[in-house]
C-alpha atoms as a PDB file:
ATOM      1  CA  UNK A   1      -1.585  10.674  17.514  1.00  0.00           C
ATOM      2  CA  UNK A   2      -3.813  12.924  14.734  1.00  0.00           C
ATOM      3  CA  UNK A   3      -5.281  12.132  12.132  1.00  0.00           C
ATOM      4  CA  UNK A   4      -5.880  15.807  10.102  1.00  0.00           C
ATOM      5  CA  UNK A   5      -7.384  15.983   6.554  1.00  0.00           C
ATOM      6  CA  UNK A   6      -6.141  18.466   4.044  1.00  0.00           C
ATOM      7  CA  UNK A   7      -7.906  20.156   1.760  1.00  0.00           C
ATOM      8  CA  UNK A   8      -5.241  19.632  -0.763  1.00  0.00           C
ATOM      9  CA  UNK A   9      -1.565  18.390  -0.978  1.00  0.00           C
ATOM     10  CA  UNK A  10       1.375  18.304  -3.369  1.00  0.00           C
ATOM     11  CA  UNK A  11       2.070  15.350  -1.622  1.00  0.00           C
ATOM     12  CA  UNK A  12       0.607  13.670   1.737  1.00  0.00           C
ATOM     13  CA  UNK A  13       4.057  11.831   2.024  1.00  0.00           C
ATOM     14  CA  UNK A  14       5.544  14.779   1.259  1.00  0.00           C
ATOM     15  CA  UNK A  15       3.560  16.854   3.889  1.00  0.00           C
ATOM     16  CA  UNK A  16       5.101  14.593   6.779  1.00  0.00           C
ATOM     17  CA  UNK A  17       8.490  15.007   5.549  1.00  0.00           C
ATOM     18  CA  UNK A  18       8.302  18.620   5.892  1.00  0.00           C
ATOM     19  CA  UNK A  19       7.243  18.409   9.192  1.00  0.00           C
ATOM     20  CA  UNK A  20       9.648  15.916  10.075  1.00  0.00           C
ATOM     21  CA  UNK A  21      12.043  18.691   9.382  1.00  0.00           C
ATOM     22  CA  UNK A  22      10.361  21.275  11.380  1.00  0.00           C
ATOM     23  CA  UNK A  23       7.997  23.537   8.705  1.00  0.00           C
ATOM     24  CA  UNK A  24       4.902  23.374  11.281  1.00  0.00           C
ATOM     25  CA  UNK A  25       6.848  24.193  14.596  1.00  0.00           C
ATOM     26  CA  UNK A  26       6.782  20.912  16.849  1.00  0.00           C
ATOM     27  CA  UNK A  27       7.784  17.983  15.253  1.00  0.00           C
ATOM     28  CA  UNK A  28       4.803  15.214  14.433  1.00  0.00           C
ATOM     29  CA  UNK A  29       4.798  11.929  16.990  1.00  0.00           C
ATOM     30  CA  UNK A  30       4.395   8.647  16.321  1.00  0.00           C
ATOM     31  CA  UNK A  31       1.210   7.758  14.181  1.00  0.00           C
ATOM     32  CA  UNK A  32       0.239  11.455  13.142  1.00  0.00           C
ATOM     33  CA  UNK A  33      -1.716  10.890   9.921  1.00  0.00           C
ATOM     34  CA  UNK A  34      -2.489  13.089   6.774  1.00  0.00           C
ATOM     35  CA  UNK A  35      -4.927  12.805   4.053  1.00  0.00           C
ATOM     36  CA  UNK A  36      -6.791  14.218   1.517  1.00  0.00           C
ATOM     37  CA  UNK A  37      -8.948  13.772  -1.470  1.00  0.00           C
ATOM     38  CA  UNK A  38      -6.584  16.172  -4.050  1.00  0.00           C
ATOM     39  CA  UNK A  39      -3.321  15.352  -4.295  1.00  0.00           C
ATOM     40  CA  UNK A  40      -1.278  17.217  -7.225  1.00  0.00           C
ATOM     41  CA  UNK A  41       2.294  15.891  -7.308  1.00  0.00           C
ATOM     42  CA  UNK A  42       1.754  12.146  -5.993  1.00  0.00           C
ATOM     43  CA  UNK A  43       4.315   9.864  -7.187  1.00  0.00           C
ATOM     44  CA  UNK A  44       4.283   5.360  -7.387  1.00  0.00           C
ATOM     45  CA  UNK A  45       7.003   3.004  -6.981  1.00  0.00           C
ATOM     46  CA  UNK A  46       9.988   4.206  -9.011  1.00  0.00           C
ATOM     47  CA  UNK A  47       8.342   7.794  -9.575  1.00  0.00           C
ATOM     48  CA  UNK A  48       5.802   6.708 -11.139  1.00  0.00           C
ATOM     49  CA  UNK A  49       2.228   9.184 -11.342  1.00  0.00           C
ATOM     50  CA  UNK A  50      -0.332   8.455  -9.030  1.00  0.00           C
ATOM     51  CA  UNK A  51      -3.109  10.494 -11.438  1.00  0.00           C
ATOM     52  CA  UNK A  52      -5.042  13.009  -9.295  1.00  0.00           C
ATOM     53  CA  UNK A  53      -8.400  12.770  -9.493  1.00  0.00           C
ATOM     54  CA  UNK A  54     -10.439  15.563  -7.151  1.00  0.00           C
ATOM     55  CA  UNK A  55     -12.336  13.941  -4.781  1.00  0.00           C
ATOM     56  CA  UNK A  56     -12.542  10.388  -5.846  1.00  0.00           C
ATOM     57  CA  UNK A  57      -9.673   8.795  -4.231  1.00  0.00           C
ATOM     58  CA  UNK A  58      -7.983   8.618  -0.792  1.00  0.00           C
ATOM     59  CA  UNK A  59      -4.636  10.027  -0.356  1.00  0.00           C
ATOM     60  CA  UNK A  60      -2.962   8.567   2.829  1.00  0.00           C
ATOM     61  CA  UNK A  61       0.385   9.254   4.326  1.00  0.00           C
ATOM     62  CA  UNK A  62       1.114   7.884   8.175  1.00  0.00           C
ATOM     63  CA  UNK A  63       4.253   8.459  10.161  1.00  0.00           C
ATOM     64  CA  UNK A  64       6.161   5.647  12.115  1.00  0.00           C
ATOM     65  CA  UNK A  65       8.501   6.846  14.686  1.00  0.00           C
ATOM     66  CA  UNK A  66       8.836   3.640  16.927  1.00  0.00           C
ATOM     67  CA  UNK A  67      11.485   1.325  16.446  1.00  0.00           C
ATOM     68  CA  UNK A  68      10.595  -1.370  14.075  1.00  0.00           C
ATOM     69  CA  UNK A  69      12.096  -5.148  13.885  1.00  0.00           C
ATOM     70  CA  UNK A  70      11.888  -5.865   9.660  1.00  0.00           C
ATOM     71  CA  UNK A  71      10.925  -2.726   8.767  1.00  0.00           C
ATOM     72  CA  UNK A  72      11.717  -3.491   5.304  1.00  0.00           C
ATOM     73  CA  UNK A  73       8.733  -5.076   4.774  1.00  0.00           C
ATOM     74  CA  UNK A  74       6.682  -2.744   5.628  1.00  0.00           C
ATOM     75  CA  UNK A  75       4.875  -2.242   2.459  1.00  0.00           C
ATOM     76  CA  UNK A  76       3.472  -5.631   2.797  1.00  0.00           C
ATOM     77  CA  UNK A  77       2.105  -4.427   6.329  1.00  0.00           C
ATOM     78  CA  UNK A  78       0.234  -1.999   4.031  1.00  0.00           C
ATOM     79  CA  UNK A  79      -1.143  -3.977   1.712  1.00  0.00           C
ATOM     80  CA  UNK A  80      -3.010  -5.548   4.437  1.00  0.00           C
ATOM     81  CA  UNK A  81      -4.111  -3.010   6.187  1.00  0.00           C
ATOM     82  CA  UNK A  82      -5.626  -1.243   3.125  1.00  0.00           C
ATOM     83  CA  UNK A  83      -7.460  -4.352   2.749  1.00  0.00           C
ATOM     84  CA  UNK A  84      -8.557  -4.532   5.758  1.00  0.00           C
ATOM     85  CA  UNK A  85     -10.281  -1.229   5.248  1.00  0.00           C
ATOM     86  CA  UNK A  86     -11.694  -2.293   2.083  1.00  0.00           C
ATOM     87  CA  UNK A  87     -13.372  -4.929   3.838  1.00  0.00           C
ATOM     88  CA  UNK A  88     -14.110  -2.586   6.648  1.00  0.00           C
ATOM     89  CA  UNK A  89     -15.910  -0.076   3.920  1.00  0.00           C
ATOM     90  CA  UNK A  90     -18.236  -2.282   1.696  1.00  0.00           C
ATOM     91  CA  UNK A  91     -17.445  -5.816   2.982  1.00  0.00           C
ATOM     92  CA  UNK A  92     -15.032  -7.404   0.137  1.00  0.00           C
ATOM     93  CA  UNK A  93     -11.827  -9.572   0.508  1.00  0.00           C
ATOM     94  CA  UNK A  94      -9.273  -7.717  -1.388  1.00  0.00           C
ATOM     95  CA  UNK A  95      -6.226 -10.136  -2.586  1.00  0.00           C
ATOM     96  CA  UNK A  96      -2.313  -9.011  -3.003  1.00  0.00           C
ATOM     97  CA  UNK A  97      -0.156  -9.804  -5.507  1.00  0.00           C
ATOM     98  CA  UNK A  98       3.102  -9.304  -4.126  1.00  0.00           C
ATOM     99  CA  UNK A  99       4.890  -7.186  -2.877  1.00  0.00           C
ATOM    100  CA  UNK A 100       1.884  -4.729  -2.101  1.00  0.00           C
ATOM    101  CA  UNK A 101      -0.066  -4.016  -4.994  1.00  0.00           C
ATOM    102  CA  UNK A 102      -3.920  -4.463  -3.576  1.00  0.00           C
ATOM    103  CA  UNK A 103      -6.585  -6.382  -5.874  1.00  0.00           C
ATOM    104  CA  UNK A 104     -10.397  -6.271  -6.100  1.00  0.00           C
ATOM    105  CA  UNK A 105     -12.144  -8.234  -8.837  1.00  0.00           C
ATOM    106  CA  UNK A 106      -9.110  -8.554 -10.854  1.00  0.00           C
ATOM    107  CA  UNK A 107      -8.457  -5.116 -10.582  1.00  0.00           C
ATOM    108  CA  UNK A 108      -5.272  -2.536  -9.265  1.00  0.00           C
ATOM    109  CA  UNK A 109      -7.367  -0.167  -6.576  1.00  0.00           C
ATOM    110  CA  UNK A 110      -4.692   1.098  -4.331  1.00  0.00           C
ATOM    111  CA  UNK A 111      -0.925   2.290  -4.557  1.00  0.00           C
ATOM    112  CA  UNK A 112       1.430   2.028  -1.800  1.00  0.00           C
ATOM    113  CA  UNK A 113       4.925   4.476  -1.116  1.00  0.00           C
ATOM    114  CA  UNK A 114       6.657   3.502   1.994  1.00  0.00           C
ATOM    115  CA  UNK A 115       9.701   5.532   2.666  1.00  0.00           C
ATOM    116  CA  UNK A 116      12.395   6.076   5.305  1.00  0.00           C
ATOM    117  CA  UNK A 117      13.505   9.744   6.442  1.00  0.00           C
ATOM    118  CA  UNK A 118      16.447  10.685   8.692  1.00  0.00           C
ATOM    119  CA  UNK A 119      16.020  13.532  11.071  1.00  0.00           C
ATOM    120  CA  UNK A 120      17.483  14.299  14.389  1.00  0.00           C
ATOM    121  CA  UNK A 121      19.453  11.112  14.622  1.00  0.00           C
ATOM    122  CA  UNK A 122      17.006   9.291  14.662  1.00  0.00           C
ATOM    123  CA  UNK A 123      14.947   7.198  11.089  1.00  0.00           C
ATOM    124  CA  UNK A 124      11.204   7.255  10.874  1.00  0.00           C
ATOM    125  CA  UNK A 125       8.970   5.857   8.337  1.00  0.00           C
ATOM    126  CA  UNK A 126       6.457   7.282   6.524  1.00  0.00           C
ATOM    127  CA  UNK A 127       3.659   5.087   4.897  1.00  0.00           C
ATOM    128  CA  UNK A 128       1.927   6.222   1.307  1.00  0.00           C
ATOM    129  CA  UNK A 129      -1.178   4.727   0.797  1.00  0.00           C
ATOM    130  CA  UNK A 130      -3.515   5.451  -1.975  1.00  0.00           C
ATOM    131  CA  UNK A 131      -6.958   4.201  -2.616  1.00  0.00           C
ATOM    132  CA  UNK A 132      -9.168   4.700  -5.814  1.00  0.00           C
ATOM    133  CA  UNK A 133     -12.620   4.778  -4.204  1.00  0.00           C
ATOM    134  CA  UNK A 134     -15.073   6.874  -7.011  1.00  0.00           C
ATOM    135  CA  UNK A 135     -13.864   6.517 -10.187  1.00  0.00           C
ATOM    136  CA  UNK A 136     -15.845   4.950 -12.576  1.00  0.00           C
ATOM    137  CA  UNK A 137     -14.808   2.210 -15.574  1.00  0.00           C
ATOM    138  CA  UNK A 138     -14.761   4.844 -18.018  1.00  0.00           C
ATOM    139  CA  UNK A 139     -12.156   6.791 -16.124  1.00  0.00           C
ATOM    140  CA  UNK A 140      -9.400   3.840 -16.439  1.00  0.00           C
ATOM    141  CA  UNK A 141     -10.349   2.613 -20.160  1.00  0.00           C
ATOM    142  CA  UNK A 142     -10.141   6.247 -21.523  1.00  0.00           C
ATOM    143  CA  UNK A 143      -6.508   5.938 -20.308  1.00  0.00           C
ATOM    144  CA  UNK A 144      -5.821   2.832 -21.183  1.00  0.00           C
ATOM    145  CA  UNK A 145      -5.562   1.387 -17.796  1.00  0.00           C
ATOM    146  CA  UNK A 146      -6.910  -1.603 -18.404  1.00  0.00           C
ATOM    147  CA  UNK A 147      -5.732  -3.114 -14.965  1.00  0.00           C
ATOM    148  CA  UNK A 148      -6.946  -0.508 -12.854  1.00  0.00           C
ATOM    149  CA  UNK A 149      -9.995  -0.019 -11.118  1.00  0.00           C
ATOM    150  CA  UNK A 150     -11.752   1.054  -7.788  1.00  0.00           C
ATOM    151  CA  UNK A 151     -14.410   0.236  -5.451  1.00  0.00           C
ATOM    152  CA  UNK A 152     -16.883   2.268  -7.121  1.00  0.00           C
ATOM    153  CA  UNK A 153     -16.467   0.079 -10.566  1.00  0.00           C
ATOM    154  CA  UNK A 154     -15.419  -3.219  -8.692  1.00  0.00           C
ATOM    155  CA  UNK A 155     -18.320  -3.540  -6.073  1.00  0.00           C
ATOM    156  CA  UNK A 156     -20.516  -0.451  -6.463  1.00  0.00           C
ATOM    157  CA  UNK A 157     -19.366   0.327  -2.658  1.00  0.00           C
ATOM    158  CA  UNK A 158     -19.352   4.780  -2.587  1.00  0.00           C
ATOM    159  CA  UNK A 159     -17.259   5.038   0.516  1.00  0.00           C
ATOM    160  CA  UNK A 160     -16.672   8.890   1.182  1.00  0.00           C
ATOM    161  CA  UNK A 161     -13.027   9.763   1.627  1.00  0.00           C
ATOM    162  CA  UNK A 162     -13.042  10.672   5.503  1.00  0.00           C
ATOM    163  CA  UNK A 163     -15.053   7.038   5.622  1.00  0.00           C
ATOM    164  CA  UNK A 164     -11.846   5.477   4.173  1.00  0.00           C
ATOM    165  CA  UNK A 165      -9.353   7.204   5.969  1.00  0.00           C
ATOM    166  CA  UNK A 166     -11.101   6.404   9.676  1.00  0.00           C
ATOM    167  CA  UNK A 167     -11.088   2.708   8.036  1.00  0.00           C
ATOM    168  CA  UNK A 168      -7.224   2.809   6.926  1.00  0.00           C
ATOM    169  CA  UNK A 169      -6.045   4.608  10.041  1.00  0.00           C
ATOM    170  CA  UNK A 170      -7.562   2.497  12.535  1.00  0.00           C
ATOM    171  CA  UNK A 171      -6.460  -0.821  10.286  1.00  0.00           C
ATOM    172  CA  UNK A 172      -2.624   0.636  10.760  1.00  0.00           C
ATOM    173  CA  UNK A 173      -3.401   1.212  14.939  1.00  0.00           C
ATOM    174  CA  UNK A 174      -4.189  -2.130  15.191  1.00  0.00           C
ATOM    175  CA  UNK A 175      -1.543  -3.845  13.094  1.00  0.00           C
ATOM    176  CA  UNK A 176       1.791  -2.038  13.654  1.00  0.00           C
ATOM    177  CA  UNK A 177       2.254  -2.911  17.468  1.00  0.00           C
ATOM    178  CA  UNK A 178       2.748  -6.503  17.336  1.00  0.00           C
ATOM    179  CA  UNK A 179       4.411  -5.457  13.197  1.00  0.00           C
ATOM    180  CA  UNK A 180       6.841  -3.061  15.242  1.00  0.00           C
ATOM    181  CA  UNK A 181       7.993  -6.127  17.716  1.00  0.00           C
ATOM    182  CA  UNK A 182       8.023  -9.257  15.401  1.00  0.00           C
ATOM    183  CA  UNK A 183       7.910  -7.866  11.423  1.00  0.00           C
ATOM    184  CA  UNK A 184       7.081 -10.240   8.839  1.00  0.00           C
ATOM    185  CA  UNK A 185       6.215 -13.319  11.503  1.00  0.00           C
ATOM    186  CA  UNK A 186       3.109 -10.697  12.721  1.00  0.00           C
ATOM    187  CA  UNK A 187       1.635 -10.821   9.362  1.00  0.00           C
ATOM    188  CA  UNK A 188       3.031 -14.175   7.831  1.00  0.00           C
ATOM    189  CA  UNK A 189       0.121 -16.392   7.717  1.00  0.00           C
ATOM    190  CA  UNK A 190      -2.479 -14.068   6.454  1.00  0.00           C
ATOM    191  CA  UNK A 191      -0.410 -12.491   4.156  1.00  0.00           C
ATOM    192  CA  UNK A 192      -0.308 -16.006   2.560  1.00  0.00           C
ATOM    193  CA  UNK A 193      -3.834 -16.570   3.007  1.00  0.00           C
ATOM    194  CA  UNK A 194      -3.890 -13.399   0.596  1.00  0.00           C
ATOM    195  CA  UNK A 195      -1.266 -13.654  -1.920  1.00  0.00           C
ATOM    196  CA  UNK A 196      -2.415 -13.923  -5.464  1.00  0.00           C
ATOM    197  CA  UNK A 197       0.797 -14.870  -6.452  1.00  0.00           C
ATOM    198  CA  UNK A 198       1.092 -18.558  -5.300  1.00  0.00           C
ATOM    199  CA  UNK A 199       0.704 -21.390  -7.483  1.00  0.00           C
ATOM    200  CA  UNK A 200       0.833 -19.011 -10.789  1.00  0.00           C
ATOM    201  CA  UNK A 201       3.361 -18.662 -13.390  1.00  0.00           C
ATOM    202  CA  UNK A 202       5.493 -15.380 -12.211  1.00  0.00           C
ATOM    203  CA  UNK A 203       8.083 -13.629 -15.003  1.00  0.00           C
ATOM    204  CA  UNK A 204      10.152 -11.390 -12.546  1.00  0.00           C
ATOM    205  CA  UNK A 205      13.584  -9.716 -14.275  1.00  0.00           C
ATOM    206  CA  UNK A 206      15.215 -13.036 -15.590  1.00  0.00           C
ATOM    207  CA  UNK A 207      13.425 -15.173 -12.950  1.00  0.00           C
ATOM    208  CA  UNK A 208      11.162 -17.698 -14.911  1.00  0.00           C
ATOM    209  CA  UNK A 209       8.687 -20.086 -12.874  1.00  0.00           C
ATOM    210  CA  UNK A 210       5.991 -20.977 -10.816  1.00  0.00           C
ATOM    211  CA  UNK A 211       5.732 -19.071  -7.127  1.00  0.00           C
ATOM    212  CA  UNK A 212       6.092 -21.181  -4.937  1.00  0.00           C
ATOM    213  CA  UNK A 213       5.852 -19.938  -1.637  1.00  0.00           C
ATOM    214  CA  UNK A 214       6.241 -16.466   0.656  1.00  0.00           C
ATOM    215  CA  UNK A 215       9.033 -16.965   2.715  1.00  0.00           C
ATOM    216  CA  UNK A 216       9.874 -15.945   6.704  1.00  0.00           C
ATOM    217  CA  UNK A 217      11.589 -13.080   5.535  1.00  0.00           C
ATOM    218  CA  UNK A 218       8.765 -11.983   2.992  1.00  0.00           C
ATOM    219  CA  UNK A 219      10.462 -12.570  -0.152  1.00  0.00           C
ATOM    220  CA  UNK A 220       8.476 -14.121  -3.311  1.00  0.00           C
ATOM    221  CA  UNK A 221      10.421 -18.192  -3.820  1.00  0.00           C
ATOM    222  CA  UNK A 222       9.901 -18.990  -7.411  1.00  0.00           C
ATOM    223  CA  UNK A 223      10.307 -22.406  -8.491  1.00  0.00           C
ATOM    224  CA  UNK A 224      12.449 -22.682 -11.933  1.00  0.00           C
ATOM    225  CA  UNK A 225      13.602 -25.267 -14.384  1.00  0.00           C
ATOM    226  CA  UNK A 226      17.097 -24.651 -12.620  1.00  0.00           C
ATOM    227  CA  UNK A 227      15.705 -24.713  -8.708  1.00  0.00           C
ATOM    228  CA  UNK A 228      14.357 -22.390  -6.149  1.00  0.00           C
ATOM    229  CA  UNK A 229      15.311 -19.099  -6.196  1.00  0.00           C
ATOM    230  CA  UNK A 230      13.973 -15.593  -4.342  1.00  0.00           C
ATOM    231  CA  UNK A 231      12.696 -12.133  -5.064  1.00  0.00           C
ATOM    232  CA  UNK A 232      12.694  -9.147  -2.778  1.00  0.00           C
ATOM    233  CA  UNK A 233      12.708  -6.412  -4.562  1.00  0.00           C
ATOM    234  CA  UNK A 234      11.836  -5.461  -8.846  1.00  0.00           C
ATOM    235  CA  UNK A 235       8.820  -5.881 -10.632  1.00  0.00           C
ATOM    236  CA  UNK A 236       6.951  -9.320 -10.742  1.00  0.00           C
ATOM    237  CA  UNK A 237       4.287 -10.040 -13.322  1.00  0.00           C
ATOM    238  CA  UNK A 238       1.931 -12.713 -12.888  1.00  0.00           C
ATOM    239  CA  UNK A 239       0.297 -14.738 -15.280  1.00  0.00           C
ATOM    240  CA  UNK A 240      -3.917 -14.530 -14.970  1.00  0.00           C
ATOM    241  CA  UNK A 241      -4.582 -12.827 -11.949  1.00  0.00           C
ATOM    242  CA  UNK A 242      -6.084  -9.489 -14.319  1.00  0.00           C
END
């Protein structure tokens, strides 16, 4: 396993697909890790921008080669591990409004991409994780992202990039063995413990309600008028948790 920082990237995601499909020679092993501090072409849940900002964020792509039990849920794996180097860096508790979108003080600081690639026969995963560590307030309110923030304007914590990536990295080592042989039931509990979601009015497609509950599976159980139903996948929005 490596861990290797790049001066810059289109995309760090992007970076281990390539090699996945032999650009650099020998092909990258189980938890080889990129990062960087400038990445130019980054891209959110349904191809969304992740804005580039020169050496204020971390930029965080990890490759997963071993066999996995739910691997579906792995961007919920994510979402605590980048808390768990939040906490790690300047000694918050992070929340997560499900699926994986990470909170601090009311706040969006980090941006997960988990995505499966096909090579040789055989499907690895490759997990996107991006942390805004330097901005400052003015950055997100002269764009109008009022929901956004990052540990610099949540907490005051100035982690450096390299600092954040040790943090991440060694957050992933520890989680995915016993995530690789049980999934979801690794995580369960403390990803409830963490959930901003339950209890709070939830709006997600035509799903009205009040979430109820994360279930064994990881999916969101929102309480309606009508009964119980569940969400896996689609945006949620939650009422009061900005």
């Amino acid at each position: 396993m490596s861990l290797r920082r790049l001066r810059e990237a289109d995309s760090t995601n992007d970076v281990l697909k390539r090699a996945l499909a032999g650009a650099d020679g020998a092909l990258p092993a189980d938890g080889d890790a990129v990062y960087t501090d400038s990445q130019t072409a980054g891209r959110g849940r349904r191809g969304r921008a992740w804005e580039n900002r020169p050496g204020e964020a971390l930029y965080y792509s990890r490759l997963v080669r071993r066999p996995l039990a739910d691997a579906v849920t792995l961007p919920l794996l994510c979402s605590l591990a980048a808390a768990d180097a939040v906490r790690a860096l300047c000694g918050q508790e992070a929340g997560v409004k499900w699926p994986n979108d990470l909170l601090l003080g009311g706040k969006k600081i980090c941006g997960i991409l988990c995505e499966s690639v096909t090579a040789a026969g055989q499907t690895s995963y490759i997990l996107g994780i991006g942390i805004n560590l330097l901005q400052p307030e003015e950055f997100f309110a002269a764009r109008g992202l009022v929901h956004g923030g990052s540990l610099l304007s949540q907490t005051g914590c100035r982690s450096t990039v390299a600092a954040a990536a040790a943090a991440l990295d060694a957050a992933l080592a520890r989680r995915l063995p016993a995530f690789a042989d049980a999934g979801f039931a690794a995580i369960a509990g403390e990803y409830r413990r963490v959930c901003v979601n339950l209890g709070r009015e939830v709006f997600a497609g035509e799903v009205r309600g009040t979430a109820a509950a994360i279930d064994d599976a990881g999916r969101l159980v929102v309480r309606t008028p009508a009964g119980t139903t569940t969400v896996f996948t689609g945006e949620v929005t939650v009422h009061g948790i900005y």
